[in-house]
C-alpha atoms as a PDB file:
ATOM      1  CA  UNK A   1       0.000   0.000   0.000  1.00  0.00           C
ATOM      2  CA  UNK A   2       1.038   3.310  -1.278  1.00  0.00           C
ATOM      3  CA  UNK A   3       3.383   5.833  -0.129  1.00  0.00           C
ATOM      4  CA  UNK A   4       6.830   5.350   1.488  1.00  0.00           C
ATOM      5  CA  UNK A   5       9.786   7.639   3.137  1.00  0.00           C
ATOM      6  CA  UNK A   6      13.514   7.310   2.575  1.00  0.00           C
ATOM      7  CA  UNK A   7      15.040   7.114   5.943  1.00  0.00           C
ATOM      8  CA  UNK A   8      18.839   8.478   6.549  1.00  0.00           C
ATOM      9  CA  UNK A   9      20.559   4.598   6.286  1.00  0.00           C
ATOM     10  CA  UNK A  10      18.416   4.400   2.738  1.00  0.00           C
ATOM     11  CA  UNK A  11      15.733   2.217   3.564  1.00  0.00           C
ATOM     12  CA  UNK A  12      12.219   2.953   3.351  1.00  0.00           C
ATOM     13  CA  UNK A  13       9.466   2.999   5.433  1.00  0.00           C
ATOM     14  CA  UNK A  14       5.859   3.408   4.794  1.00  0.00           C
ATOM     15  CA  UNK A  15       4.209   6.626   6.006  1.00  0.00           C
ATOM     16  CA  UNK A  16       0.804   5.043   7.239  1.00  0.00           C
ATOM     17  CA  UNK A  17       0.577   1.767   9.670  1.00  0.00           C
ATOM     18  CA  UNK A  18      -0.942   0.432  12.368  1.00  0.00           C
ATOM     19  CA  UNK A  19      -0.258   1.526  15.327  1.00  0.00           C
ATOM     20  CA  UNK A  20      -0.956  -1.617  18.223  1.00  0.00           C
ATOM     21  CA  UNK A  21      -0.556  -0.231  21.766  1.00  0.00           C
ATOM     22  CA  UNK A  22      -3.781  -1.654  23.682  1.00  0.00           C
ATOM     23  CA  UNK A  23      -4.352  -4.603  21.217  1.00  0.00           C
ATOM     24  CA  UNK A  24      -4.200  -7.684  22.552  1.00  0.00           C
ATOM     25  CA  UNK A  25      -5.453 -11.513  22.782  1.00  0.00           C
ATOM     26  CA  UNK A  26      -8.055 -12.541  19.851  1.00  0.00           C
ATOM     27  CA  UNK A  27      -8.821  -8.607  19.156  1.00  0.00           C
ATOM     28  CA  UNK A  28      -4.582  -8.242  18.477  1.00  0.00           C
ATOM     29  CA  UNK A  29      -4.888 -11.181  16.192  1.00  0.00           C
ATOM     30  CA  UNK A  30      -8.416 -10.328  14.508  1.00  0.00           C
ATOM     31  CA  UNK A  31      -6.971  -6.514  13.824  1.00  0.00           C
ATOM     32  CA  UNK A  32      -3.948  -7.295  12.566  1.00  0.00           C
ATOM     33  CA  UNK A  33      -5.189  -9.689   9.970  1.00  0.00           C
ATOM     34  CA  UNK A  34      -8.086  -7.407   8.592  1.00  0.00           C
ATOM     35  CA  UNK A  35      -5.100  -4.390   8.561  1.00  0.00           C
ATOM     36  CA  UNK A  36      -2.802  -6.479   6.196  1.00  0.00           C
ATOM     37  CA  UNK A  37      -5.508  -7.823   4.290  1.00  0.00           C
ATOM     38  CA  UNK A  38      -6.890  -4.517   3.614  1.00  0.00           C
ATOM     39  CA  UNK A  39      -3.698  -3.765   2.178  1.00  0.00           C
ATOM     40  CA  UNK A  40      -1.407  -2.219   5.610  1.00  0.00           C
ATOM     41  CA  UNK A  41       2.211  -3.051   5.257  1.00  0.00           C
ATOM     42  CA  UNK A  42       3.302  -1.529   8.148  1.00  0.00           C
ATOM     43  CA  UNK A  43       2.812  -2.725  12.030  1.00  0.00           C
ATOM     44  CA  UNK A  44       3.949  -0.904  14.926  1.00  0.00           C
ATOM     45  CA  UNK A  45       4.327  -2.437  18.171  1.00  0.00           C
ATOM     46  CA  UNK A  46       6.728  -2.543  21.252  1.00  0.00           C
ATOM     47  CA  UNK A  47       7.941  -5.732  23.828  1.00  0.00           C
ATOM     48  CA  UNK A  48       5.684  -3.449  26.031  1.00  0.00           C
ATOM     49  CA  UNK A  49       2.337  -3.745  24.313  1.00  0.00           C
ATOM     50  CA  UNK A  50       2.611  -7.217  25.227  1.00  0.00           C
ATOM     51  CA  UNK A  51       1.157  -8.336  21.960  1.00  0.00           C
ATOM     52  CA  UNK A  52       4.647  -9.799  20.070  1.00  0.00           C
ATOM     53  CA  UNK A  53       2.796 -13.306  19.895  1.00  0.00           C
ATOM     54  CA  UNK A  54      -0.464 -12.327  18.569  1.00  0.00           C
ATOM     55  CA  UNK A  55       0.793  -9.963  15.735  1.00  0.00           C
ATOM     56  CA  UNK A  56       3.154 -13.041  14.918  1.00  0.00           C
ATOM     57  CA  UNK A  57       0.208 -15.296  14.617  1.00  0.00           C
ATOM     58  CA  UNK A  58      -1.746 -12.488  12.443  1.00  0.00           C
ATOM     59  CA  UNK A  59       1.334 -12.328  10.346  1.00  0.00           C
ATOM     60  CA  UNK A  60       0.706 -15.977   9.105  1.00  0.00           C
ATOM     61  CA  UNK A  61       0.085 -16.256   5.448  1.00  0.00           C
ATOM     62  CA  UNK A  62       1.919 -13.173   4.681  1.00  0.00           C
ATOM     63  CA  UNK A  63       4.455 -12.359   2.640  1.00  0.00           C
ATOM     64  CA  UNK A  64       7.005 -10.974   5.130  1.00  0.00           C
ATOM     65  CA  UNK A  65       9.305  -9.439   2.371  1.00  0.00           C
ATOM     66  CA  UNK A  66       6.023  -6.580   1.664  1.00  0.00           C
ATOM     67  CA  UNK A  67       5.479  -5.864   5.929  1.00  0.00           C
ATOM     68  CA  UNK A  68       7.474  -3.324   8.109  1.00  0.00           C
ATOM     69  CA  UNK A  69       7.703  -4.263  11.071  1.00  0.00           C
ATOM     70  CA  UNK A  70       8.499  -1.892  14.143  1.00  0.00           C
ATOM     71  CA  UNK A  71       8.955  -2.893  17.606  1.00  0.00           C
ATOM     72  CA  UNK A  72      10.536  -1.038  20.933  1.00  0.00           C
ATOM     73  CA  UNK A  73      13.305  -2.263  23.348  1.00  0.00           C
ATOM     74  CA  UNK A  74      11.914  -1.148  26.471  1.00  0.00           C
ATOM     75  CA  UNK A  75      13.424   1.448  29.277  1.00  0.00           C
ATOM     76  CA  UNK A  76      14.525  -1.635  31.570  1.00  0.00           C
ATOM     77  CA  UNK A  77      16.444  -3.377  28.731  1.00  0.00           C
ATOM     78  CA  UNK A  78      18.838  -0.541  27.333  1.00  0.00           C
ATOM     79  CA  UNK A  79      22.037  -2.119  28.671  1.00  0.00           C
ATOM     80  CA  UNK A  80      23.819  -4.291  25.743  1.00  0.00           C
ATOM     81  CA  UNK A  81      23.515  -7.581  27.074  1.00  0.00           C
ATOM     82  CA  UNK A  82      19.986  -6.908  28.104  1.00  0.00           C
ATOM     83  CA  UNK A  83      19.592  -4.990  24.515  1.00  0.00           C
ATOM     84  CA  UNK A  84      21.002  -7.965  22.493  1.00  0.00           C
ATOM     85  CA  UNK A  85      18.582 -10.069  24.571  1.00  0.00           C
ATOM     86  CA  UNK A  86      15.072  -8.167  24.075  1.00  0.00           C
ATOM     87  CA  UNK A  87      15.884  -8.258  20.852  1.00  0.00           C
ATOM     88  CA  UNK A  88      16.174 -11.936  20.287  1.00  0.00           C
ATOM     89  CA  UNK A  89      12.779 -12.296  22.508  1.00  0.00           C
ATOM     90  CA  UNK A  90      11.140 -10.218  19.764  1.00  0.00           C
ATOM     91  CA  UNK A  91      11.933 -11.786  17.146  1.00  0.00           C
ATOM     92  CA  UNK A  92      10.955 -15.688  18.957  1.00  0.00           C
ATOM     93  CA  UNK A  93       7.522 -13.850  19.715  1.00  0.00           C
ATOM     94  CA  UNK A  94       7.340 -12.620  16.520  1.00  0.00           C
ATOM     95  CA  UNK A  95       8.253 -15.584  14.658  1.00  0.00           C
ATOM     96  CA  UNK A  96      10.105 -13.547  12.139  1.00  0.00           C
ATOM     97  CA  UNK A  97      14.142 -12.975  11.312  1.00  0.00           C
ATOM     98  CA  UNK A  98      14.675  -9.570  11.546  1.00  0.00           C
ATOM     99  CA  UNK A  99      12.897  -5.951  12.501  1.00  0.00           C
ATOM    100  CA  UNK A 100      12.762  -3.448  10.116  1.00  0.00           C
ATOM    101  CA  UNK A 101      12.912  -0.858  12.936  1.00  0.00           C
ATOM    102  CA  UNK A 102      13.962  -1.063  16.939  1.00  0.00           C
ATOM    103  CA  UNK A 103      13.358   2.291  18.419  1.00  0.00           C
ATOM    104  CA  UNK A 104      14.762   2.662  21.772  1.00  0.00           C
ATOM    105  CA  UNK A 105      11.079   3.218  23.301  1.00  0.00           C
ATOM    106  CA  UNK A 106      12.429   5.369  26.392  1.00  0.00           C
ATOM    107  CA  UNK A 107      15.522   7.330  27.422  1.00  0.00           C
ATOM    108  CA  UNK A 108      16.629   6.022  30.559  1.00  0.00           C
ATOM    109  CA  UNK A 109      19.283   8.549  32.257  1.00  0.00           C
ATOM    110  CA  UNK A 110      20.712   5.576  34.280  1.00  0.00           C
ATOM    111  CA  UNK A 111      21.721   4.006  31.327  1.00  0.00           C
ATOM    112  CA  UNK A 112      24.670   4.954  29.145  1.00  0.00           C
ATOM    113  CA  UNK A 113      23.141   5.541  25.875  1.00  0.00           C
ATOM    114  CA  UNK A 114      26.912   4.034  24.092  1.00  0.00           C
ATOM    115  CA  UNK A 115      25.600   0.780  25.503  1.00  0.00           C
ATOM    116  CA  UNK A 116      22.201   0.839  23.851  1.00  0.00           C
ATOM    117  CA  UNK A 117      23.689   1.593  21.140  1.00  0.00           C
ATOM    118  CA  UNK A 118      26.499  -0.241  20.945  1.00  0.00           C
ATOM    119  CA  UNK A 119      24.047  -3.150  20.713  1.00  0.00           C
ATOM    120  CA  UNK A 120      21.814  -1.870  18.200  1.00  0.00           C
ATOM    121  CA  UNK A 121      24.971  -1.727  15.729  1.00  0.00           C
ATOM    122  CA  UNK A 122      25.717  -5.442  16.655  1.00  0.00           C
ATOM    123  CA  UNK A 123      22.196  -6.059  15.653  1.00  0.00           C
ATOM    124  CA  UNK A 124      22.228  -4.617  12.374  1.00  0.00           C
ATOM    125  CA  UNK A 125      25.826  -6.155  11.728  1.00  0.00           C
ATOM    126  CA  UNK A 126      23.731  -9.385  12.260  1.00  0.00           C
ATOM    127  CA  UNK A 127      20.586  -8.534   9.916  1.00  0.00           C
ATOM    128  CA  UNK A 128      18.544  -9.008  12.778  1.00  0.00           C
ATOM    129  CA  UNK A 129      17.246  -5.028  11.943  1.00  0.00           C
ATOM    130  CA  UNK A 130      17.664  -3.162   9.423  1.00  0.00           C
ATOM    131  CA  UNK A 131      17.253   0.333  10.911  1.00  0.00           C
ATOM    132  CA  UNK A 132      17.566   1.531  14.222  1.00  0.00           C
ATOM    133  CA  UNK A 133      15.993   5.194  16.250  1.00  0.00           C
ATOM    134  CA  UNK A 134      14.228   6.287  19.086  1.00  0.00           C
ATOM    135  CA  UNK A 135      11.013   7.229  20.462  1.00  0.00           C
ATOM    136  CA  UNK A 136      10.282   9.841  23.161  1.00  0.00           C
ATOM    137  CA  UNK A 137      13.696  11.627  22.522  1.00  0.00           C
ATOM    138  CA  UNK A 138      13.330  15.359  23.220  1.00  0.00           C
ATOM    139  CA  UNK A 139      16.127  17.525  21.348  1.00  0.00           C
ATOM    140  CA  UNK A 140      18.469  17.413  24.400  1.00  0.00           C
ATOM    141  CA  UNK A 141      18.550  13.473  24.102  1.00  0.00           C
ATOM    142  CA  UNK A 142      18.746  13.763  20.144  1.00  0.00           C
ATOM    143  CA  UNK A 143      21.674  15.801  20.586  1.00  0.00           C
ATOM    144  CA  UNK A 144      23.546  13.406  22.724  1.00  0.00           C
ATOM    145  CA  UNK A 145      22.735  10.157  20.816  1.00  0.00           C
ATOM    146  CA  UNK A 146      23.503  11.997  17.580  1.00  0.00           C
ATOM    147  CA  UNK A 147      27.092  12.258  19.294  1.00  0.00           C
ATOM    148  CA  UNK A 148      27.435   9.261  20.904  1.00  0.00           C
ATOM    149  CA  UNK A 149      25.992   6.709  18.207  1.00  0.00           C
ATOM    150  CA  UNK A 150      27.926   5.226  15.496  1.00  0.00           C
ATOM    151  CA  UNK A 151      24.552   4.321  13.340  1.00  0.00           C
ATOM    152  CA  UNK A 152      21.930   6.481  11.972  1.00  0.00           C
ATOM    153  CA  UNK A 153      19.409   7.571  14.238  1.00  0.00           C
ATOM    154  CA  UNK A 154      16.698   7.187  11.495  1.00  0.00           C
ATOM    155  CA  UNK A 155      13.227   8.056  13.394  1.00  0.00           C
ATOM    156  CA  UNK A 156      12.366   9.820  16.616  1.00  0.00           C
ATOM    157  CA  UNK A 157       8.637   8.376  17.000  1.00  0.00           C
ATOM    158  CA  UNK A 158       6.808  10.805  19.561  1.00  0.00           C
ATOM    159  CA  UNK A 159       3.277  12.199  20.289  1.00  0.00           C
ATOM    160  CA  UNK A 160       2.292  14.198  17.722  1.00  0.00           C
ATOM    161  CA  UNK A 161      -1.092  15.584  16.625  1.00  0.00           C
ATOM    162  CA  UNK A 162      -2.947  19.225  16.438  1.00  0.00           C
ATOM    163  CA  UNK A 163      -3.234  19.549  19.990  1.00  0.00           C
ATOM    164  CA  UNK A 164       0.691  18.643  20.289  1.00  0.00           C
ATOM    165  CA  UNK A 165       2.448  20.381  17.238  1.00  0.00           C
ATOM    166  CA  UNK A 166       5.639  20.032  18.525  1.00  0.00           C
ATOM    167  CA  UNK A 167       7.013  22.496  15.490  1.00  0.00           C
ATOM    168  CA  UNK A 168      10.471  22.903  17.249  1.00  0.00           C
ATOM    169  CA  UNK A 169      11.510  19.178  17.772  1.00  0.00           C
ATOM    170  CA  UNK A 170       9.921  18.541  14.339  1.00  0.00           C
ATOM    171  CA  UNK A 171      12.739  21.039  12.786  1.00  0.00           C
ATOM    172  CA  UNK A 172      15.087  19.908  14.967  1.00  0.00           C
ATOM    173  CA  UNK A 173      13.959  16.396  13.266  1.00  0.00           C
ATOM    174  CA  UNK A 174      13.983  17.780   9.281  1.00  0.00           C
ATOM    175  CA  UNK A 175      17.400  19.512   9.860  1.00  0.00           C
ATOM    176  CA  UNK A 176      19.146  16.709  11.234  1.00  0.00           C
ATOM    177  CA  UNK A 177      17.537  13.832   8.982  1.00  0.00           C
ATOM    178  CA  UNK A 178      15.536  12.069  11.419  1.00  0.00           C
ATOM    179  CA  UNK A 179      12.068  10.732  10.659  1.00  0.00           C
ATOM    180  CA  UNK A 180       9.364  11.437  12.832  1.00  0.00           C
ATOM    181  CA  UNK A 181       6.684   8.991  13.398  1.00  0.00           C
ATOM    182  CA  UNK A 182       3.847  10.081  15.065  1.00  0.00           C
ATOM    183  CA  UNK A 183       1.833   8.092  17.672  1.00  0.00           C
ATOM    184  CA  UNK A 184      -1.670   8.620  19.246  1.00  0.00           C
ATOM    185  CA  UNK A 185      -2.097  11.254  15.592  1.00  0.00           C
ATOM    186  CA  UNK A 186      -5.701  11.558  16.445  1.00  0.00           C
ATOM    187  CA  UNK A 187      -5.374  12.529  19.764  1.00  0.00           C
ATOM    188  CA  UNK A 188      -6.939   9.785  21.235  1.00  0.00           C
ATOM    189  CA  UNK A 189     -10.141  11.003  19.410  1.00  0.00           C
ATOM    190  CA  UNK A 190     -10.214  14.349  22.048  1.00  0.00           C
ATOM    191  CA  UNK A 191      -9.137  16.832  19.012  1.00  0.00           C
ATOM    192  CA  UNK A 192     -12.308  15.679  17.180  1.00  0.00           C
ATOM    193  CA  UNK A 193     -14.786  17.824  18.517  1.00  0.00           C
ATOM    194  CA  UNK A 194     -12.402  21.088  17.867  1.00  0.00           C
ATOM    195  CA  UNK A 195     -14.044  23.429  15.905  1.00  0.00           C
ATOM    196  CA  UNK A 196     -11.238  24.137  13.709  1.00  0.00           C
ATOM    197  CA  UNK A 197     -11.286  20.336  12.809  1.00  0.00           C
ATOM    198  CA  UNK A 198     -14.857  19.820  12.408  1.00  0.00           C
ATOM    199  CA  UNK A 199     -14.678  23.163  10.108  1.00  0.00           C
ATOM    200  CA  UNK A 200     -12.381  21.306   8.258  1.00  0.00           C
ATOM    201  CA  UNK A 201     -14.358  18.582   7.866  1.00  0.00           C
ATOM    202  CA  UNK A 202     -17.143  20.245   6.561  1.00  0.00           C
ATOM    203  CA  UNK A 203     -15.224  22.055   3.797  1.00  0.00           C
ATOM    204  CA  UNK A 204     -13.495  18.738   2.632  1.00  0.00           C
ATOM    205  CA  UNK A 205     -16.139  16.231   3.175  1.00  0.00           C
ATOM    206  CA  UNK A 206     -13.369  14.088   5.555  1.00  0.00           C
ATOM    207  CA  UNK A 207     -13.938  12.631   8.969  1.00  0.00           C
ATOM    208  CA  UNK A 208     -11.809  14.280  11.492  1.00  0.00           C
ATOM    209  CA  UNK A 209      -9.386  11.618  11.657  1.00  0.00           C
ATOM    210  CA  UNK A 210      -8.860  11.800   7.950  1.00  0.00           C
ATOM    211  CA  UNK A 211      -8.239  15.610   8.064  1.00  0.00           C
ATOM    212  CA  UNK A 212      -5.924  15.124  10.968  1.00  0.00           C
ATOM    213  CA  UNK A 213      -3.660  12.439   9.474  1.00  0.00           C
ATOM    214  CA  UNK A 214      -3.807  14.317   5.960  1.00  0.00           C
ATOM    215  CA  UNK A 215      -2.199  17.258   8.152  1.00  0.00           C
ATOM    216  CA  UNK A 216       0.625  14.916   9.448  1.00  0.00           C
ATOM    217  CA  UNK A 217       1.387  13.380   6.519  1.00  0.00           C
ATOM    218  CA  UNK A 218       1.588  16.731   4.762  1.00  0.00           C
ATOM    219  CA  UNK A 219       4.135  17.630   6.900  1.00  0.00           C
ATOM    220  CA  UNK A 220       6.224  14.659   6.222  1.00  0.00           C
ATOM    221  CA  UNK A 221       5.327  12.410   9.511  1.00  0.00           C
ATOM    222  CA  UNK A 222       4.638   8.802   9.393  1.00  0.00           C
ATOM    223  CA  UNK A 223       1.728   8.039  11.132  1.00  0.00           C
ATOM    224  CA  UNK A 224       0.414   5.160  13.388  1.00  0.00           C
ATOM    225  CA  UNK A 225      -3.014   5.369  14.341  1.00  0.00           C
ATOM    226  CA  UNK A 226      -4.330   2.675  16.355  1.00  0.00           C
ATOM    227  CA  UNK A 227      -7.784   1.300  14.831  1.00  0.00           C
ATOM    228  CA  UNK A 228     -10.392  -1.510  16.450  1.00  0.00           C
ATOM    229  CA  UNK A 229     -12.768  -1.559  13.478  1.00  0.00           C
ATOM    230  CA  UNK A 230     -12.381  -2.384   9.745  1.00  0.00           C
ATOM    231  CA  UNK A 231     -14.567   1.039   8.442  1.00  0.00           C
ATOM    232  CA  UNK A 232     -12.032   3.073  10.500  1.00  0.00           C
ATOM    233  CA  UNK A 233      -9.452   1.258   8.894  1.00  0.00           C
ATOM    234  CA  UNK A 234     -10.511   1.808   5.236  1.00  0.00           C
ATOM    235  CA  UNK A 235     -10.708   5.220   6.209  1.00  0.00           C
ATOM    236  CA  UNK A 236      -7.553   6.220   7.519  1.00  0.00           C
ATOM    237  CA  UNK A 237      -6.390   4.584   3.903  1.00  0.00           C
ATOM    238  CA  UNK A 238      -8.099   7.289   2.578  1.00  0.00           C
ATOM    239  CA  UNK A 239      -5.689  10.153   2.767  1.00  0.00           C
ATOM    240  CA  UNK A 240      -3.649  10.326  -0.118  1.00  0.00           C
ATOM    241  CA  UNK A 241      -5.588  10.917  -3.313  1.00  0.00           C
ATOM    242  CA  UNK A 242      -6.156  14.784  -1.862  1.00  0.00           C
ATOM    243  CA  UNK A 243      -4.398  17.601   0.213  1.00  0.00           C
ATOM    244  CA  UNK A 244      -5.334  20.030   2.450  1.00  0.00           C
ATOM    245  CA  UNK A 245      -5.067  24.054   1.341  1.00  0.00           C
ATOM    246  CA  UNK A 246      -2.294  25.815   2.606  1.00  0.00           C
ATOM    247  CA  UNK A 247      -4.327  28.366   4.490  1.00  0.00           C
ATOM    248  CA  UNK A 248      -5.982  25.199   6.297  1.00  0.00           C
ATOM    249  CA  UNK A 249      -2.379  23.516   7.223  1.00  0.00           C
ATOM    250  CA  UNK A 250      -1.838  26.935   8.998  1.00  0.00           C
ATOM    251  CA  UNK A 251      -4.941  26.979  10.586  1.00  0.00           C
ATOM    252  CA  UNK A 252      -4.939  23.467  12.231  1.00  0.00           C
ATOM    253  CA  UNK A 253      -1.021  25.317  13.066  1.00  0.00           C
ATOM    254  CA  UNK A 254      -2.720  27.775  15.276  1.00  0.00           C
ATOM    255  CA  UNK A 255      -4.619  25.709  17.131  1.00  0.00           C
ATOM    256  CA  UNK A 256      -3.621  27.163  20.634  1.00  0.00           C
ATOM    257  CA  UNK A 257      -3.384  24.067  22.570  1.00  0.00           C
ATOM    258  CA  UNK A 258      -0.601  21.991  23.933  1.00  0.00           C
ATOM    259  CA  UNK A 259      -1.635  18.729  25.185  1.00  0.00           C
ATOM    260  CA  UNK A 260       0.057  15.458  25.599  1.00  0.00           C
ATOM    261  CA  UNK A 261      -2.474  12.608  26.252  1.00  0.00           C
ATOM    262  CA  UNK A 262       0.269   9.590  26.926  1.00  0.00           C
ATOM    263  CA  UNK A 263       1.212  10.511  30.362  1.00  0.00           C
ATOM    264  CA  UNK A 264       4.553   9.328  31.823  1.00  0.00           C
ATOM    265  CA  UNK A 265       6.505   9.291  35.423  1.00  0.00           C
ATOM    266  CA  UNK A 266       9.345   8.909  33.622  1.00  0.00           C
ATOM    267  CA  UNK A 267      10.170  12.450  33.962  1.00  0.00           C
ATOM    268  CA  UNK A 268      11.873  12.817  30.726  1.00  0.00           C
ATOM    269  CA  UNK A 269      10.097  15.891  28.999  1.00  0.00           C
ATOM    270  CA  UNK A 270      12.193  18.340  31.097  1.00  0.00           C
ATOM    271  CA  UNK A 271      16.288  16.911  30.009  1.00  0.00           C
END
């Protein structure tokens, strides 16, 4: 299914998938399936969603050559033996030979970010991924692992969405070649009743979801929305075959809100 991004180490990945945090058990499976039949090639998930198994058994029948797969080594993990280790979990529980993404899902100030990385090299060196990033990396953390790692850093995947424009980490993002990959891009559905959006929706004849991943995507994101039914599905497919105006980009821009909906006590936001 359509439309792909070039990432810094040359590979590609595709700018819509599905993202799976909250799927699990039979729904995981039944999702999954009904996404890559529909024509998804792109799954997102993390060792943390616990739902490696069931997206392995959903992946049955598939060609694996036309999926990209993401998954997440989780905050605990980042050291290299414990790196190497998650990683080789993943792919058991996945029943598949490599990832074609591991984002470090986390920064973690008690870990040395040369041994997270250090690992993800020795993965790659092994074809067990083919790119490696991060996710939840403000610039302060971008700016060390830029220094420190001897790999591309090819996507920063992070809460983005109108209510979260997070314009400066987004340049940050453009001018050092890093992808960003947006997750909860609706919002968790509370940005659909803004009236700026439902304007928008009226003037394009587009749900709200479809004029809020049409703004992403327009601004060069990949996006991840999570989806339990096959009509939301088919729609969020429906955002390439027409753009939003210029003067409309800016005003979903100005929306004067700044809300993250993924809490953490991680404490990360302020580094």
């Amino acid at each position: 299914m359509g439309k792909k991004i070039k990432l810094k180490d040359g590979n590609q990945i595709p700018v819509l998938g599905l993202g799976t945090w909250q799927l699990t058990g039979k729904e995981c499976i039944k999702i999954v399936k009904k996404a890559l039949e529909l024509g998804y090639n792109h799954i997102d998930t993390a060792e943390a969603y616990g739902n490696h198994k069931e997206i392995g058994k959903a992946l049955k029948g598939f060609g694996r050559s036309d999926i990209f797969i993401t998954s997440k080594l989780w905050r605990s993990d980042l050291d290299y033996k414990d790196a190497l280790k998650a990683c080789n979990k993943a792919l058991s529980d996945l029943g598949i030979e490599h990832l074609d993404l591991y984002l470090i899902h986390w920064p973690n100030r008690n870990v040395p970010m040369e041994e997270t990385f250090r690992a993800l090299k020795e993965l790659i060196e092994e074809n067990k991924i083919k790119s490696a990033g991060v996710s939840n990396f403000t610039i302060n953390h971008l700016k060390d692992a830029i220094e420190i790692s001897e790999i591309p850093i090819n996507v920063n995947q992070v809460e983005f969405h109108p209510y979260l424009y997070q314009k400066e980490l987004w340049d940050f993002c453009k001018d050092n070649n890093i992808q960003i990959t947006a997750y909860s891009p609706l919002g968790r559905t509370n940005i659909f009743d803004d009236p700026t959006i439902i304007e928008l929706t009226k003037k394009y004849d587009k749900t709200p979801a479809q004029i809020c991943l049409r703004w992403e995507i327009e601004k060069g994101l990949v996006v991840i929305p999570k989806s339990s039914s096959e009509n939301h599905l088919k729609q969020n497919m429906e955002i390439f075959n027409w753009k939003l105006k210029e003067e409309d980009i800016e005003k979903i821009d100005s929306i004067d809100k700044h809300h993250r909906f993924v809490k953490t006590t991680f404490h990360e936001f302020d580094y």
